[in-house]
Protein backbone atom coordinates (compact mmCIF):
# COMPACT_ATOMS: atom_id res chain seq x y z
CA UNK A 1 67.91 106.36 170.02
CA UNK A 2 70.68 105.83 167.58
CA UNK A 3 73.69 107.10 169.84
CA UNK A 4 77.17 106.98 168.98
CA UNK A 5 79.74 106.99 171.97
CA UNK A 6 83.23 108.64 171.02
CA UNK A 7 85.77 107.82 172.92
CA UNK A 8 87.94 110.69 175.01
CA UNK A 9 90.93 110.66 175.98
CA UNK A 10 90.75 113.02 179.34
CA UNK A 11 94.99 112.47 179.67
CA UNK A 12 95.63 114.50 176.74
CA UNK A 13 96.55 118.33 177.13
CA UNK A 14 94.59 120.88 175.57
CA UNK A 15 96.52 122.46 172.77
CA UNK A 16 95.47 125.94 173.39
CA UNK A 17 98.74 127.67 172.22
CA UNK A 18 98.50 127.75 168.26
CA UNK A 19 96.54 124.75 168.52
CA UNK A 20 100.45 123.15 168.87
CA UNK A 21 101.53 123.78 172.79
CA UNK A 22 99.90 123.49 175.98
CA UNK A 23 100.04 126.57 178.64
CA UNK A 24 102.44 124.35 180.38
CA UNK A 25 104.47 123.28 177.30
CA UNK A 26 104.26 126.65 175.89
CA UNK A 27 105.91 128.03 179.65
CA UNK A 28 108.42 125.01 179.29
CA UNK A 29 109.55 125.74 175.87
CA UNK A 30 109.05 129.65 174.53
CA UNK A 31 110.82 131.65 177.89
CA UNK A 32 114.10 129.02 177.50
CA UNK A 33 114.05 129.62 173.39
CA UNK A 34 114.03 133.30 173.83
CA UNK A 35 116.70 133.68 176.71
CA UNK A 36 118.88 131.34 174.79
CA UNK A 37 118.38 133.11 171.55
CA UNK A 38 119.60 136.11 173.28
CA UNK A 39 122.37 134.58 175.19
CA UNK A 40 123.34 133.71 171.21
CA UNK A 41 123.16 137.15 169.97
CA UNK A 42 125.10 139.36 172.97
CA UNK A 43 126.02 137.00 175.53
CA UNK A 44 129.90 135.82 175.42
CA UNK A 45 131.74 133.15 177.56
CA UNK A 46 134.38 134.51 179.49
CA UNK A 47 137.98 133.88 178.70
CA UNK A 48 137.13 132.36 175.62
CA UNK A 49 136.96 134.58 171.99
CA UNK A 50 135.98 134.24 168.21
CA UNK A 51 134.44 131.58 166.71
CA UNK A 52 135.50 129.23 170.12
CA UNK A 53 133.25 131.29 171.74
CA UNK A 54 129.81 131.16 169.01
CA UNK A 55 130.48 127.24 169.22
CA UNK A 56 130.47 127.19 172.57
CA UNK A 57 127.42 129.31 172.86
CA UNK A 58 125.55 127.43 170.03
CA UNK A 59 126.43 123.92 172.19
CA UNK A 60 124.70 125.29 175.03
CA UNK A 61 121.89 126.83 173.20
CA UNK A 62 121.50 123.71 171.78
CA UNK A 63 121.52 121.78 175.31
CA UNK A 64 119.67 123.50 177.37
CA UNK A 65 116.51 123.91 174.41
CA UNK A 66 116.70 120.51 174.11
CA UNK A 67 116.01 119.74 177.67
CA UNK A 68 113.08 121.92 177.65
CA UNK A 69 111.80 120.37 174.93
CA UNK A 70 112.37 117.08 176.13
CA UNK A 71 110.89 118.17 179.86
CA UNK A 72 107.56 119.85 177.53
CA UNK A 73 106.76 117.01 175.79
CA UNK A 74 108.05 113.67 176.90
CA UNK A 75 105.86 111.37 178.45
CA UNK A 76 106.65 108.76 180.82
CA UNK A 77 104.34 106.03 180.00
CA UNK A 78 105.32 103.77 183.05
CA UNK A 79 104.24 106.89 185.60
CA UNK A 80 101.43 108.18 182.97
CA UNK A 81 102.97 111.87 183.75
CA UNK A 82 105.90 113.94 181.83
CA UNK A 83 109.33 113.90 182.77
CA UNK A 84 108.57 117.98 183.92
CA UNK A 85 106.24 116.65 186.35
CA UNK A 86 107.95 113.48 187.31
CA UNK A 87 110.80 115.47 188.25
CA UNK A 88 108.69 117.84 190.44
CA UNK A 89 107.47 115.08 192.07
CA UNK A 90 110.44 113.14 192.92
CA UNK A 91 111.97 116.42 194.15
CA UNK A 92 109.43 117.03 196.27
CA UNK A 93 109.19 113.40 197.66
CA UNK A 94 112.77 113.85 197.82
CA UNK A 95 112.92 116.73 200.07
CA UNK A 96 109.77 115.83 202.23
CA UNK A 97 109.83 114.93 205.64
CA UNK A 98 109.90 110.83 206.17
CA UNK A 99 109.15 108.67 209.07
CA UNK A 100 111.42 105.74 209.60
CA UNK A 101 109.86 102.37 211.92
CA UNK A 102 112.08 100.07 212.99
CA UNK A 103 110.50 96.31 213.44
């Protein structure tokens, strides 16, 4: 009859990626980290040459990870969702049809 009640928190993720991503923050964050780790190694930036062109290329690599990262795990406490899925939504409310009265 003793019971003890824990607590769960059913808005966390499961971490079920190397007990450190979730399937959706794993998608977010591995695909973008290997394309830009390969746009590092053979891509190059036209008209631009040398070490211009590695700094360039790091920049962006650095950018565009960064925004995956931030989409994969930043949380938007006022809307209780990520940012990934804040900006799905307000694309798609965005984009959806809307009905307009007049008083």
């Amino acid at each position: 009859m003793n019971e003890i009640l824990v607590p769960i928190d059913i808005t966390q993720e499961e971490k079920s990626v190397l007990a450190i991503f979730s399937l959706r923050q794993f998608f977010l964050v591995v695909p973008v980290g290997f394309l830009m780790i390969a746009f590092i190694m053979w891509g190059n930036i036209p008209f631009i040459a040398g070490l211009t062109d590695f700094i360039v290329r790091l920049v962006l690599f650095l950018f565009v990870t960064g925004f995956a990262v931030l989409l994969a795990f930043f949380k938007l406490d006022k809307y209780e969702m990520y940012l990934s899925d804040f900006i799905k939504v307000s694309w798609q409310f965005a984009r959806s049809q809307k009905t307009y009265l007049s008083w």
